[in-house]
PDB file of N, CA and C in Angstrom:
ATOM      1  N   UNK A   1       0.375  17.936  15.960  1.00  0.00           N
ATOM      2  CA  UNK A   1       1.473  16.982  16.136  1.00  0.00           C
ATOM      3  C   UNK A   1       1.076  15.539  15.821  1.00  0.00           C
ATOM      4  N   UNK A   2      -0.212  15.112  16.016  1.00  0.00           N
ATOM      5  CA  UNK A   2      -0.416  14.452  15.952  1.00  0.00           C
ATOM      6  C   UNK A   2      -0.672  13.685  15.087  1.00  0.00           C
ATOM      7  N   UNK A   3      -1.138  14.568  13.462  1.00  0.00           N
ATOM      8  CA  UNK A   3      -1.431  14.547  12.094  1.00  0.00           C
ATOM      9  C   UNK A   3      -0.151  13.851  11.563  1.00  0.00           C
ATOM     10  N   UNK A   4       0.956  14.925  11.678  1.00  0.00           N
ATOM     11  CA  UNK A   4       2.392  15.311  11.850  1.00  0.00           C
ATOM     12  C   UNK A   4       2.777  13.497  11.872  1.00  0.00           C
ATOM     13  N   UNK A   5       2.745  13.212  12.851  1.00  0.00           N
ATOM     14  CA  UNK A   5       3.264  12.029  13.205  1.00  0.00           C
ATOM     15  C   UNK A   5       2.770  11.010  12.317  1.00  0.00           C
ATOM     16  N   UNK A   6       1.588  10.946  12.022  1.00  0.00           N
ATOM     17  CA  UNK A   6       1.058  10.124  11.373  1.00  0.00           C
ATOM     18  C   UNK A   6       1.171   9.890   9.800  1.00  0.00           C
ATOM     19  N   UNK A   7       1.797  11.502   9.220  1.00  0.00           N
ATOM     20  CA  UNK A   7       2.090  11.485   7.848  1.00  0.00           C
ATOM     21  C   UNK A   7       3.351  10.829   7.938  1.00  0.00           C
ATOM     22  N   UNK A   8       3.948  11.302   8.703  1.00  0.00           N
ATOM     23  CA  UNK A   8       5.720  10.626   8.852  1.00  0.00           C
ATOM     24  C   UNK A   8       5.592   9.782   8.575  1.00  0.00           C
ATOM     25  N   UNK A   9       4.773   8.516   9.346  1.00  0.00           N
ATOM     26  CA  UNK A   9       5.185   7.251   9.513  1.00  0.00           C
ATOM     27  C   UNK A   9       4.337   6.677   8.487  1.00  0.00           C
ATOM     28  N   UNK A  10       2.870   7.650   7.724  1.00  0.00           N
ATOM     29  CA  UNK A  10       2.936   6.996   6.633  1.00  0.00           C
ATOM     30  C   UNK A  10       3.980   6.675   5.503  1.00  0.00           C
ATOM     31  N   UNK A  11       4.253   8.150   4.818  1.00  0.00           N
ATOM     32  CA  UNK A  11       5.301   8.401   4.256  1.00  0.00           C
ATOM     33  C   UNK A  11       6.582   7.468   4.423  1.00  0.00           C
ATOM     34  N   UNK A  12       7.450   6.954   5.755  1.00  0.00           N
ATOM     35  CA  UNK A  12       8.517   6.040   6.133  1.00  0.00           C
ATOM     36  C   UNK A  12       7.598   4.931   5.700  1.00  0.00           C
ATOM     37  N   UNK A  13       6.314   4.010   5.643  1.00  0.00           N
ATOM     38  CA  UNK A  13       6.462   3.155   5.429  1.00  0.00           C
ATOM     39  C   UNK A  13       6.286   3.263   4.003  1.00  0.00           C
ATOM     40  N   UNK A  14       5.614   3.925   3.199  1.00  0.00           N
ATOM     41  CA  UNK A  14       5.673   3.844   1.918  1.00  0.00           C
ATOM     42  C   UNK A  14       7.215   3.428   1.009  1.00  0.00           C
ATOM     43  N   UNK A  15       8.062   3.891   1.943  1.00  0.00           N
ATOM     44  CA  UNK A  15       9.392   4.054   1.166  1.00  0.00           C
ATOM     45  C   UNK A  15      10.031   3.532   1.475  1.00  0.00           C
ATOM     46  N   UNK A  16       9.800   2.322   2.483  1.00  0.00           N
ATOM     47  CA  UNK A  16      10.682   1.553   2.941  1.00  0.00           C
ATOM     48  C   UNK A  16       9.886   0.033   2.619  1.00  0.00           C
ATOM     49  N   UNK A  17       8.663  -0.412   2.197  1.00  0.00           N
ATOM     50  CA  UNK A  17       7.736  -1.618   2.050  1.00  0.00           C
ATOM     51  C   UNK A  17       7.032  -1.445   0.664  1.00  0.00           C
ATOM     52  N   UNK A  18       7.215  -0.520   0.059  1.00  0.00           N
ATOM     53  CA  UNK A  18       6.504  -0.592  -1.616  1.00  0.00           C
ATOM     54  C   UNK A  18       7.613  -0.855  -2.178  1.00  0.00           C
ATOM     55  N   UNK A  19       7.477  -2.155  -3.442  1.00  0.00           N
ATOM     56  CA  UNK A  19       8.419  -2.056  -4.512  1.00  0.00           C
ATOM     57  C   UNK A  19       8.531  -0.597  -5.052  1.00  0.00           C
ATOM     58  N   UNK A  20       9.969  -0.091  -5.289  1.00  0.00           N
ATOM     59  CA  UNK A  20      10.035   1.068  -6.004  1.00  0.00           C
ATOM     60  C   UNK A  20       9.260   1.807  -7.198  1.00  0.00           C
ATOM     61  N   UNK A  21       9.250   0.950  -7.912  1.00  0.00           N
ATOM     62  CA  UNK A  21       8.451   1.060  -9.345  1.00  0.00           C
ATOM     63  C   UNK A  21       6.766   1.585  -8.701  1.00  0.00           C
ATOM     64  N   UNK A  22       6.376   0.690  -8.236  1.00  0.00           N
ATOM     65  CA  UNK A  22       4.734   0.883  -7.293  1.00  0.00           C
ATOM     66  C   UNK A  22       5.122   2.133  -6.519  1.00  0.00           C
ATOM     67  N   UNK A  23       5.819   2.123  -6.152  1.00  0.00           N
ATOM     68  CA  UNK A  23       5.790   3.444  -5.294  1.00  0.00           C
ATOM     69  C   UNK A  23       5.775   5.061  -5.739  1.00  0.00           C
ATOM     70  N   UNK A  24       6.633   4.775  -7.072  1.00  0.00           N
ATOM     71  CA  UNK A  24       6.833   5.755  -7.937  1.00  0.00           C
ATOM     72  C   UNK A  24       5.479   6.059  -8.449  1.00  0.00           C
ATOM     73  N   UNK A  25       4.983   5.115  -8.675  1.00  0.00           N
ATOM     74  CA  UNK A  25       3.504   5.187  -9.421  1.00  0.00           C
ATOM     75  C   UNK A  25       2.503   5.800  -8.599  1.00  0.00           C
ATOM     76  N   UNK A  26       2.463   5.393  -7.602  1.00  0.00           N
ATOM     77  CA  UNK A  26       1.446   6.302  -6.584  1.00  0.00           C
ATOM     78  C   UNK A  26       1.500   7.475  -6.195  1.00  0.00           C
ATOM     79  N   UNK A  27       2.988   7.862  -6.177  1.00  0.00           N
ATOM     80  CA  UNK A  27       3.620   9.175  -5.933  1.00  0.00           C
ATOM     81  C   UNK A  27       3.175   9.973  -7.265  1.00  0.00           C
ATOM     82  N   UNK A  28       3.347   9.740  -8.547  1.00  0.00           N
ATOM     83  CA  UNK A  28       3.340  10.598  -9.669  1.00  0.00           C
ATOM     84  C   UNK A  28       1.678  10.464  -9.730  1.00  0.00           C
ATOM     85  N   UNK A  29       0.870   9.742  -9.321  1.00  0.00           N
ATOM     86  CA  UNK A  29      -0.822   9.770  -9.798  1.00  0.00           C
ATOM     87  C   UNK A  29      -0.788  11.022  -8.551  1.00  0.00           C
ATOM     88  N   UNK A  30       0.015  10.627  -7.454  1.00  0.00           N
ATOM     89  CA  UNK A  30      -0.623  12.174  -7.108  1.00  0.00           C
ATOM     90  C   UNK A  30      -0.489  13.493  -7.239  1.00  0.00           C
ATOM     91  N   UNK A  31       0.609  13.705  -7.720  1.00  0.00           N
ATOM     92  CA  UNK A  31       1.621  14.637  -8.420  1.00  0.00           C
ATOM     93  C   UNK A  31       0.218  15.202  -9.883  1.00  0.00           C
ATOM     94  N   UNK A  32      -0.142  13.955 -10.379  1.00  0.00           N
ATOM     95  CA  UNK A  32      -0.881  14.521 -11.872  1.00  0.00           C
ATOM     96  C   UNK A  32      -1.961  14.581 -10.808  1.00  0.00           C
ATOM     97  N   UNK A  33      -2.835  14.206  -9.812  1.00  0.00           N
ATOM     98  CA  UNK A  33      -4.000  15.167  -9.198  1.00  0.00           C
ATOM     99  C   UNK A  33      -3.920  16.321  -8.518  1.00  0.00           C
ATOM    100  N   UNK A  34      -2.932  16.410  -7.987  1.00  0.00           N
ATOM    101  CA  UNK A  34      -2.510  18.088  -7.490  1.00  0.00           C
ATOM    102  C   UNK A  34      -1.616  18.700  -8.275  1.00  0.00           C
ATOM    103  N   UNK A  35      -1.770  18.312  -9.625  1.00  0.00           N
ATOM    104  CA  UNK A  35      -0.845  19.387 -10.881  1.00  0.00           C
ATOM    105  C   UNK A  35       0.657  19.764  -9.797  1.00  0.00           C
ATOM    106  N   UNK A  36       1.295  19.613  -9.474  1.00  0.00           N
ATOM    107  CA  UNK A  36       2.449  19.700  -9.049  1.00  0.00           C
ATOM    108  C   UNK A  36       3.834  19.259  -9.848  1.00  0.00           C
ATOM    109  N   UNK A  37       4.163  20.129 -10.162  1.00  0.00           N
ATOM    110  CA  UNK A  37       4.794  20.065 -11.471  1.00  0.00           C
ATOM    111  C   UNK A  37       6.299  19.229 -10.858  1.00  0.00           C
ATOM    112  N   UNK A  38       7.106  20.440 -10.214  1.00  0.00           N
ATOM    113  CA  UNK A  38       7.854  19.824  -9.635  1.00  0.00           C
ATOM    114  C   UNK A  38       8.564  18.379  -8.964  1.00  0.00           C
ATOM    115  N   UNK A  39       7.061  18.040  -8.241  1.00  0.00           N
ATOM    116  CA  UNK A  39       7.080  17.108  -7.830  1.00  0.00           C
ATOM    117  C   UNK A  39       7.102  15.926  -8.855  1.00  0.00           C
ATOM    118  N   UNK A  40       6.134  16.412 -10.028  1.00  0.00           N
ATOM    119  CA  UNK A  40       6.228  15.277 -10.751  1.00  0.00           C
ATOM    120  C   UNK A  40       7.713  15.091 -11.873  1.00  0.00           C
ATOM    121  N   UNK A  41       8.542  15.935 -11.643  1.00  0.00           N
ATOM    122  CA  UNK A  41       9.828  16.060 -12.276  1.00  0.00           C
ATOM    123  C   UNK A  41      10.834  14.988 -11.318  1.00  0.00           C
ATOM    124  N   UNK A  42      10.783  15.694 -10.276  1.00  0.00           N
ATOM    125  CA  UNK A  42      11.132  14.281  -9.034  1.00  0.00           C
ATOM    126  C   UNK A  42      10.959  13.262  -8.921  1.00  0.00           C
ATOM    127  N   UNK A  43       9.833  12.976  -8.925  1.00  0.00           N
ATOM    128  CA  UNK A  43       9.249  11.642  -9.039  1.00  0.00           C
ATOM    129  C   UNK A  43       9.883  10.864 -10.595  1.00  0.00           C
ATOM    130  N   UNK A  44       9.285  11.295 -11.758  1.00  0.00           N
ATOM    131  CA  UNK A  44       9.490  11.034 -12.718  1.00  0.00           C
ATOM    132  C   UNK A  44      11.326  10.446 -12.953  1.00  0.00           C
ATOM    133  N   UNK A  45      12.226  11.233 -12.120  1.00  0.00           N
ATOM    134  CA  UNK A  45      13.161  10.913 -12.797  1.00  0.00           C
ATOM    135  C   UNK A  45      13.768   9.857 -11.184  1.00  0.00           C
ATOM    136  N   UNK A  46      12.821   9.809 -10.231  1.00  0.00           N
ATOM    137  CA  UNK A  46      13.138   8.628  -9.398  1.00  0.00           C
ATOM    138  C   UNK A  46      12.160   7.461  -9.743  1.00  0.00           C
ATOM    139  N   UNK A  47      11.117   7.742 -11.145  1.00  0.00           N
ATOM    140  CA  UNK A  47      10.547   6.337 -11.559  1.00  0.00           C
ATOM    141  C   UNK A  47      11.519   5.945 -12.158  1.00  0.00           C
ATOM    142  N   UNK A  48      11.920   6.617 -13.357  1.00  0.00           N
ATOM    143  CA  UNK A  48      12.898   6.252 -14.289  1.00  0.00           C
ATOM    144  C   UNK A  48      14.311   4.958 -14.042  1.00  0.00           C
ATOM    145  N   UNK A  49      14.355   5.483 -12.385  1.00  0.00           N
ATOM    146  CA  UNK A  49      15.528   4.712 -11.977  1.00  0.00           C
ATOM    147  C   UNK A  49      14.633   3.715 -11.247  1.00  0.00           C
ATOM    148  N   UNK A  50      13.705   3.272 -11.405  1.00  0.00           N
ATOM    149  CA  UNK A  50      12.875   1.555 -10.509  1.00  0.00           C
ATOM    150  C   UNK A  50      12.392   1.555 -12.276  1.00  0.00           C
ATOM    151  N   UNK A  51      12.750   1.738 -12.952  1.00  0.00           N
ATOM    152  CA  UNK A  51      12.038   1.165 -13.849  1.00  0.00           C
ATOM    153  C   UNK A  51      10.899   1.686 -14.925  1.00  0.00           C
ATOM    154  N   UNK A  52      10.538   2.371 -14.322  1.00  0.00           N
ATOM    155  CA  UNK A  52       9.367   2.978 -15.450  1.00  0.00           C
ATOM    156  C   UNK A  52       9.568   3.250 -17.330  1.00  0.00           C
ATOM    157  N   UNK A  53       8.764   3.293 -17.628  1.00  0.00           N
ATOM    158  CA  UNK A  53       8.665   3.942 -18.567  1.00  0.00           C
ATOM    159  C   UNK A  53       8.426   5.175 -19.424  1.00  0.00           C
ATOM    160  N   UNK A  54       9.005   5.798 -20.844  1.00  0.00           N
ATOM    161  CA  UNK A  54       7.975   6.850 -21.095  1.00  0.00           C
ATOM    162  C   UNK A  54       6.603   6.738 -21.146  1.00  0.00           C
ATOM    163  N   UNK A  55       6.482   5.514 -21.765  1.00  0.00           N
ATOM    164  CA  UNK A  55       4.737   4.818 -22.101  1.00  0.00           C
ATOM    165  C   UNK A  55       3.795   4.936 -20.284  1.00  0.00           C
ATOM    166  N   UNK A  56       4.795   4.338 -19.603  1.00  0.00           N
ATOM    167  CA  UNK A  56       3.962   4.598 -18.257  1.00  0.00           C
ATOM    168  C   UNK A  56       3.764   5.803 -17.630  1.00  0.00           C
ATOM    169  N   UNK A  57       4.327   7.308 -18.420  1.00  0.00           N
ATOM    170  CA  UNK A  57       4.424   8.416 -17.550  1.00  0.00           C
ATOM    171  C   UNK A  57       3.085   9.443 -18.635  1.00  0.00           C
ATOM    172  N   UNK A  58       3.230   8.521 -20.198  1.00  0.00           N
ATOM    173  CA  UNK A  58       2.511   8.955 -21.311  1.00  0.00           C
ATOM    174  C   UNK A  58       0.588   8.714 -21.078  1.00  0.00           C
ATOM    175  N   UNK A  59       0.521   7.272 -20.335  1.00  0.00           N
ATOM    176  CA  UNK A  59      -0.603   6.670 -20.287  1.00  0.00           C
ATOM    177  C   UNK A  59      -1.022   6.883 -18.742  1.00  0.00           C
ATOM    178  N   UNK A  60      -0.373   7.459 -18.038  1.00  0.00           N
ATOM    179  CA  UNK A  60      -0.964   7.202 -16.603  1.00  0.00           C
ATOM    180  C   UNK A  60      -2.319   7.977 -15.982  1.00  0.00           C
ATOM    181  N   UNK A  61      -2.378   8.939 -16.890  1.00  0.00           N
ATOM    182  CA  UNK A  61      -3.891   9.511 -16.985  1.00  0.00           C
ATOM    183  C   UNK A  61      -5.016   8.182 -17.438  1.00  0.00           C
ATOM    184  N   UNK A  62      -4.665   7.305 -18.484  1.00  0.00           N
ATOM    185  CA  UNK A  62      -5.822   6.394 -19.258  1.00  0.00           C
ATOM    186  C   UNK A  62      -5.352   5.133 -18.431  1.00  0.00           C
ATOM    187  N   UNK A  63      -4.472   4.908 -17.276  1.00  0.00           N
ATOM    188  CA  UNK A  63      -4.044   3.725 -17.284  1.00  0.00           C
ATOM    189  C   UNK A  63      -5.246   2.467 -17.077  1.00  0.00           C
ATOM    190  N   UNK A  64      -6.133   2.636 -16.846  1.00  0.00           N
ATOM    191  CA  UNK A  64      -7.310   1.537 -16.536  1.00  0.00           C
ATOM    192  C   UNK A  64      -7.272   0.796 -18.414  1.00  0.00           C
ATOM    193  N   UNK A  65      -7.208   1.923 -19.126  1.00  0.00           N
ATOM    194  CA  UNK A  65      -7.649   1.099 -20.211  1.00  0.00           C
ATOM    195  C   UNK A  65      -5.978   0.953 -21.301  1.00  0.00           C
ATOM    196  N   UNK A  66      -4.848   0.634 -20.533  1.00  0.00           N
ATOM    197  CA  UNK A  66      -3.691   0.502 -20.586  1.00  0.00           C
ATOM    198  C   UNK A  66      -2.863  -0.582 -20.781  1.00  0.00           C
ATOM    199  N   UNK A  67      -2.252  -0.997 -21.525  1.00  0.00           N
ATOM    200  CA  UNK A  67      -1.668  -2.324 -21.659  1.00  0.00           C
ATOM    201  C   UNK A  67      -0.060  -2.178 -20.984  1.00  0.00           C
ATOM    202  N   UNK A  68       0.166  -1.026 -20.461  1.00  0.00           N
ATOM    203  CA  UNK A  68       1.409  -1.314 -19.978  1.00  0.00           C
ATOM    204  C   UNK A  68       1.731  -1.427 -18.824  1.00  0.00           C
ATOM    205  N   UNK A  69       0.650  -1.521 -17.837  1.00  0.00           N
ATOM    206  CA  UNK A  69       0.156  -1.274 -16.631  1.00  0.00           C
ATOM    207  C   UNK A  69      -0.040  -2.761 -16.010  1.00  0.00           C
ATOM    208  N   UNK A  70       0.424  -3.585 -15.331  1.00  0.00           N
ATOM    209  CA  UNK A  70      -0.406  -4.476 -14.869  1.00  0.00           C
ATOM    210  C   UNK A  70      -1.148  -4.734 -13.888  1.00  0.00           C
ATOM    211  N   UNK A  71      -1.830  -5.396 -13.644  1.00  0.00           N
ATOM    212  CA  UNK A  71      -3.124  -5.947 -12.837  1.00  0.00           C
ATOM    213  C   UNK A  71      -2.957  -4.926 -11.277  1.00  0.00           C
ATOM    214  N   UNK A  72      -2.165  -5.106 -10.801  1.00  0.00           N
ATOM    215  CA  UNK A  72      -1.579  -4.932  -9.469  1.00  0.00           C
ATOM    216  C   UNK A  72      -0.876  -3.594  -9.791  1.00  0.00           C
ATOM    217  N   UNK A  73      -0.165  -3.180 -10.841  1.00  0.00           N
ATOM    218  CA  UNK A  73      -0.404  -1.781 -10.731  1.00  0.00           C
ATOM    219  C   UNK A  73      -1.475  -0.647 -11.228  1.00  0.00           C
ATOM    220  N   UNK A  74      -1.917  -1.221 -11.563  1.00  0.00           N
ATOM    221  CA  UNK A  74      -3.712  -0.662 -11.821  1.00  0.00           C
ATOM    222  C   UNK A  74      -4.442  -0.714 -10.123  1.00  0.00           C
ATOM    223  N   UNK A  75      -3.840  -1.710  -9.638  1.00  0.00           N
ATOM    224  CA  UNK A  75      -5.080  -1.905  -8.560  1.00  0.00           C
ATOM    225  C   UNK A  75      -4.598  -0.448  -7.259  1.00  0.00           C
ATOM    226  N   UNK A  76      -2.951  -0.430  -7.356  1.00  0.00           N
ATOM    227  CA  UNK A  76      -2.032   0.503  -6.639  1.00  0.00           C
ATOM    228  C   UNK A  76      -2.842   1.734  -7.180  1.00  0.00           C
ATOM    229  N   UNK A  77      -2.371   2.140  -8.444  1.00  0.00           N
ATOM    230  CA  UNK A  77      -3.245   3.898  -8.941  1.00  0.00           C
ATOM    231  C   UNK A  77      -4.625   4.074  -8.427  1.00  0.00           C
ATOM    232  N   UNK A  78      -5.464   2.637  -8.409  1.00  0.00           N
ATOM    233  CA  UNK A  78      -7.021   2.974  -8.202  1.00  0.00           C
ATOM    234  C   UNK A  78      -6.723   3.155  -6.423  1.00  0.00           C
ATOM    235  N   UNK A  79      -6.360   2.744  -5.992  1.00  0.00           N
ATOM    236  CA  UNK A  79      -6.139   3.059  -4.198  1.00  0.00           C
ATOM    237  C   UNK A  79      -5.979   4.728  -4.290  1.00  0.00           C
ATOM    238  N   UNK A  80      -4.651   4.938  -5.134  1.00  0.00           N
ATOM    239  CA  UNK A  80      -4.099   5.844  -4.892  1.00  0.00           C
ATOM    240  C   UNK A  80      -5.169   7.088  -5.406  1.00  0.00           C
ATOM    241  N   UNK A  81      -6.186   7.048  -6.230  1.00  0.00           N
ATOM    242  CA  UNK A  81      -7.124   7.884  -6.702  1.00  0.00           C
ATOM    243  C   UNK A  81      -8.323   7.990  -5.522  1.00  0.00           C
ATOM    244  N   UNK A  82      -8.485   6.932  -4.744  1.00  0.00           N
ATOM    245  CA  UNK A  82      -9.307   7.057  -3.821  1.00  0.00           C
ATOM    246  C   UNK A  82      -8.983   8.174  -2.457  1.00  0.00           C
ATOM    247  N   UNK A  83      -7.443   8.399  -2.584  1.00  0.00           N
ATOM    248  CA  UNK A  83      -6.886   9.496  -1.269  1.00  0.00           C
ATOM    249  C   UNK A  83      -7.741  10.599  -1.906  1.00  0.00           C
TER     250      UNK A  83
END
């Protein structure tokens, strides 16, 4: 229960305090590390609506060495590679 609780309220704050676009982005880097296909169909078409790109869904495997990526969302994926 206690785990439980703690994903919740991660999860609620993610989605209520990340710009959308950033949020999308962290969600789909994890989607492409646990191959989750689905999820990344979801995600993908709730980046689409904050903004994303094809180029950002094309490059997000190479994004470190990425020009469409900026500073601060590079710094979001590298967090998000550290879970």
């Amino acid at each position: 229960p206690k785990v439980l609780s703690a994903a919740v309220a991660m999860a609620q704050a993610i989605r209520s305090n990340l710009d959308p676009k950033v949020r999308e982005l962290a969600y789909l880097k994890v989607t492409q590390m646990t191959d989750c296909h689905v999820c990344r169909h979801y995600h993908e078409i709730l980046g689409r609506k904050a903004g994303l790109t094809d180029s950002h869904f094309a490059q997000l495997d190479k994004f470190e060495l990425s020009d469409v990526y900026t500073e601060a969302e590079k710094d979001v994926l590298r967090f998000t590679e550290q879970w």
